[in-house]
C-alpha atoms as a PDB file:
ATOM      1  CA  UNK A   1       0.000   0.000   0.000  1.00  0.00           C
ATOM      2  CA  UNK A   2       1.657   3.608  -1.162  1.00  0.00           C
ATOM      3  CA  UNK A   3       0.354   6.710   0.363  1.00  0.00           C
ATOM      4  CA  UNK A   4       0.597   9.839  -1.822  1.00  0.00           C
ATOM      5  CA  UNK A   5      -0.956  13.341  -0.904  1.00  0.00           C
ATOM      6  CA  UNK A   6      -2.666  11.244   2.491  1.00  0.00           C
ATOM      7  CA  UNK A   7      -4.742   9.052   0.393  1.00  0.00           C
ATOM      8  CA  UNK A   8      -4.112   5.746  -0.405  1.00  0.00           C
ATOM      9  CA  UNK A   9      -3.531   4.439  -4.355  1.00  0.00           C
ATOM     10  CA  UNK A  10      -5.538   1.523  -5.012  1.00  0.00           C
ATOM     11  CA  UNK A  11      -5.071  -0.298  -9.110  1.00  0.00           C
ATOM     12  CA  UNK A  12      -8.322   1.203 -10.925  1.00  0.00           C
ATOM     13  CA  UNK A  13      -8.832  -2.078 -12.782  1.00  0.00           C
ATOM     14  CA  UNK A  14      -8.628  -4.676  -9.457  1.00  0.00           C
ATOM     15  CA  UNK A  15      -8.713  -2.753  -6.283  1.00  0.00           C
ATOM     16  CA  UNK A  16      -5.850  -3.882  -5.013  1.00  0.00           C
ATOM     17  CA  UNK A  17      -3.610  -1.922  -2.791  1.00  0.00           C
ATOM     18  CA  UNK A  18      -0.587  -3.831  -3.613  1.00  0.00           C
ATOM     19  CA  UNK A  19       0.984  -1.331  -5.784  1.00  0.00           C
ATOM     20  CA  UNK A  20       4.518   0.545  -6.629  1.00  0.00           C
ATOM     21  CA  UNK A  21       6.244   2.902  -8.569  1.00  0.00           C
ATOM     22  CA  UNK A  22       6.702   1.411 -12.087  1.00  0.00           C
ATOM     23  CA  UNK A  23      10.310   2.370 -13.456  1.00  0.00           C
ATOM     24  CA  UNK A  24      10.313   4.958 -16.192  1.00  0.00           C
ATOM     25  CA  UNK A  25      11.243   3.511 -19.450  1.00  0.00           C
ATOM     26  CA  UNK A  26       8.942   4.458 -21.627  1.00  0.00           C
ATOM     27  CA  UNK A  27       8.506   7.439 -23.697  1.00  0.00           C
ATOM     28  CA  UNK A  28       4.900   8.550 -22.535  1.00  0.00           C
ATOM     29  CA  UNK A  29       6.906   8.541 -19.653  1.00  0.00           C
ATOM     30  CA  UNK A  30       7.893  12.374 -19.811  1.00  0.00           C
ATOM     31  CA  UNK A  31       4.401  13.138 -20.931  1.00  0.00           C
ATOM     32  CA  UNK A  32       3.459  12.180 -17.927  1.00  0.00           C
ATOM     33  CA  UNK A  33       6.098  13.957 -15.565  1.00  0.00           C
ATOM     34  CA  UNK A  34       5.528  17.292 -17.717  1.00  0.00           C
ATOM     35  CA  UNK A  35       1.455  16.551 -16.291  1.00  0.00           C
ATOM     36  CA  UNK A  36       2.720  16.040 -12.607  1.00  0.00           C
ATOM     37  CA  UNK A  37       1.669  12.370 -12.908  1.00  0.00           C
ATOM     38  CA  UNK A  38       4.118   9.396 -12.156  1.00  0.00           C
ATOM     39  CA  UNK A  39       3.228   5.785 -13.984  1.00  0.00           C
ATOM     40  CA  UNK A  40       2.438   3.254 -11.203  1.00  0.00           C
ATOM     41  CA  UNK A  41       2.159  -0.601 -11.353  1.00  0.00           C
ATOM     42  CA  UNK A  42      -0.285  -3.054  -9.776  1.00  0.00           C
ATOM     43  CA  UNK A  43       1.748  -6.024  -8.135  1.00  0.00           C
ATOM     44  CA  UNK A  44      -1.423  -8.354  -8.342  1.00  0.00           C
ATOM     45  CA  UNK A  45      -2.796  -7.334 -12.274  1.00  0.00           C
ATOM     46  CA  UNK A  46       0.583  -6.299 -13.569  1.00  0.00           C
ATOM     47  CA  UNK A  47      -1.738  -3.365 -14.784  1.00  0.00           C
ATOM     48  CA  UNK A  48       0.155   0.048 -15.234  1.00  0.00           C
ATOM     49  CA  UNK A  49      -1.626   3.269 -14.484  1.00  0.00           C
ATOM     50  CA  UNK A  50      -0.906   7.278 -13.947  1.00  0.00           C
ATOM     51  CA  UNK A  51      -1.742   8.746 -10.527  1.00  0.00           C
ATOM     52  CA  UNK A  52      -1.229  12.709  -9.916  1.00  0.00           C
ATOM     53  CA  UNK A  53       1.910  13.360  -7.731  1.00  0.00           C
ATOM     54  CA  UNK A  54       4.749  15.143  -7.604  1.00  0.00           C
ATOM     55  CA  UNK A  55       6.617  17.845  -6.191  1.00  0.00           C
ATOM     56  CA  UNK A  56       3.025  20.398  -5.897  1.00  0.00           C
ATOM     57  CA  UNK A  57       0.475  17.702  -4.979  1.00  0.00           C
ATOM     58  CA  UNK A  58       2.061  17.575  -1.324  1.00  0.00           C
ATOM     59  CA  UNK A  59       2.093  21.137  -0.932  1.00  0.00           C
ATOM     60  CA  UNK A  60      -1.436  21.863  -2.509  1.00  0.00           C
ATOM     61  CA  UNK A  61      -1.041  23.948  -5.434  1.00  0.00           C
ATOM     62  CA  UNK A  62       1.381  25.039  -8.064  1.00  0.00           C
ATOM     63  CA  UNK A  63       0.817  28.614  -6.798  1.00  0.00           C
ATOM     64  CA  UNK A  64       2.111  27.951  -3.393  1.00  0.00           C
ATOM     65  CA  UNK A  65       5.099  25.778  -4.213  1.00  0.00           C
ATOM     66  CA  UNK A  66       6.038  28.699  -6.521  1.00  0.00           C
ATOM     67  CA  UNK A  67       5.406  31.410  -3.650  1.00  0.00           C
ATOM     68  CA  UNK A  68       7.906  29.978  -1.495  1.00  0.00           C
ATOM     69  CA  UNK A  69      10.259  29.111  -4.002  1.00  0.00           C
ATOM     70  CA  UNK A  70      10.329  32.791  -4.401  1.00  0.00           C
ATOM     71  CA  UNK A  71      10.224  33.485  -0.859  1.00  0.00           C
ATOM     72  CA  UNK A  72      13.118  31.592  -0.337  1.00  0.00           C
ATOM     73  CA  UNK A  73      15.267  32.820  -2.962  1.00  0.00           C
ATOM     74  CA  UNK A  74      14.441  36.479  -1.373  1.00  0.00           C
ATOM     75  CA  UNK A  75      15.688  35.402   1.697  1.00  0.00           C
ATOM     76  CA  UNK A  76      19.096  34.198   0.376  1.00  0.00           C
ATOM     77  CA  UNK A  77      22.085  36.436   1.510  1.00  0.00           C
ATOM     78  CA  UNK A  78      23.129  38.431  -1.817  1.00  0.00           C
ATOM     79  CA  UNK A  79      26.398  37.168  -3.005  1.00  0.00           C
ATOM     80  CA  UNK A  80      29.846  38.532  -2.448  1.00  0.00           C
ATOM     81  CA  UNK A  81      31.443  41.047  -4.723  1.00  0.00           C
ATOM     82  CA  UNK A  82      34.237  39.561  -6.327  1.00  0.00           C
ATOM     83  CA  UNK A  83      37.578  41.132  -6.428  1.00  0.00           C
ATOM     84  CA  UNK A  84      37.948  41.630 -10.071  1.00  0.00           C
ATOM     85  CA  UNK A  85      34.527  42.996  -9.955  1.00  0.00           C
ATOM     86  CA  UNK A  86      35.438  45.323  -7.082  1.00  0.00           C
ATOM     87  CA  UNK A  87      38.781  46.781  -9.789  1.00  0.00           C
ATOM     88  CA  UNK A  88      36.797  47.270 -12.455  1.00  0.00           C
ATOM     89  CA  UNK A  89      33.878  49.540 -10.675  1.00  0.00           C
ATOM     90  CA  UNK A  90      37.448  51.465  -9.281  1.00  0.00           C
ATOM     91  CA  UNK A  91      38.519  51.715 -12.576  1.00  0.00           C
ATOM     92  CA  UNK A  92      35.238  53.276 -14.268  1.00  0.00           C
ATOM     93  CA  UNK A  93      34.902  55.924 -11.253  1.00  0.00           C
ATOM     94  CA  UNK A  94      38.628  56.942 -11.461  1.00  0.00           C
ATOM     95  CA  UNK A  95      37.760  57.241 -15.121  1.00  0.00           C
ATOM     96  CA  UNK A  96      34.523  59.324 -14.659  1.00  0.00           C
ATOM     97  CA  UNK A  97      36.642  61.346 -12.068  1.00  0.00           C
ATOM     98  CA  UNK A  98      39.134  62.138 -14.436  1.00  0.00           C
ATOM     99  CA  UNK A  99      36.864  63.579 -16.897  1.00  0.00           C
ATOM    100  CA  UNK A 100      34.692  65.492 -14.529  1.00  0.00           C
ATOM    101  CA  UNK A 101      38.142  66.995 -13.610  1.00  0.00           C
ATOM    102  CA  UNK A 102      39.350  67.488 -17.602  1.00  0.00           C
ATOM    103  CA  UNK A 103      35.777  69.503 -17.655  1.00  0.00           C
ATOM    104  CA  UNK A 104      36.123  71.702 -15.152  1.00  0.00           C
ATOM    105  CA  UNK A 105      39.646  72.594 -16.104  1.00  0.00           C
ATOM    106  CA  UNK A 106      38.654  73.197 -19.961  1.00  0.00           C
ATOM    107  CA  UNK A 107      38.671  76.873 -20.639  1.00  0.00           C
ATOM    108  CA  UNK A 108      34.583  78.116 -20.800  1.00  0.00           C
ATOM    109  CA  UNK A 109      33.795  74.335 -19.256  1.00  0.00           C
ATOM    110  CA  UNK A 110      33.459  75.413 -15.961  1.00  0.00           C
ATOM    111  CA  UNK A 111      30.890  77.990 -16.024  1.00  0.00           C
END
């Protein structure tokens, strides 16, 4: 007997509970993962079948699985600057400091 979402998965053509996971060989096989469905097989009829599951049947909804995927990447610490980062942004404000001096010291730039 397999639990999914607090419900138990029972094979739709015999009722029986004695069912697994079937392994993922075949090529409806993605058709089914892109649907949030996993292919599952009955251990007493042999019989394979989809049931819903996945990653946003446990938590309810797509929408809420997606809010706090986004919650947590908001909460991450922002990266570190990296050092050859850090020289460049040096660079292009000597630069810009450079010219804002060569203006002022052009003759009729400064006024």
């Amino acid at each position: 007997m397999i639990e999914d979402d607090g419900r138990t998965i029972a094979c739709p053509a015999c009722g029986s509970l004695r069912v697994r996971p079937s392994k993922r060989l075949k090529p409806g096989d993605l058709a089914l993962a892109l649907k949030l469905q996993r292919a599952y097989r009955c251990r007493q009829c042999r019989r394979r079948f989809p049931v819903r599951t996945g990653a946003f049947s446990r938590s309810g909804n797509l929408r809420a699985a997606l809010r706090r995927r986004v919650r947590r990447l908001m909460n991450r610490r922002p990266e570190r600057v990296g050092r050859h980062t850090l020289v460049v942004l040096l660079g292009a404000a000597a630069l810009v400091a450079l010219f804002l001096y060569w203006l002022a010291r052009m003759p009729g730039g400064g006024a």
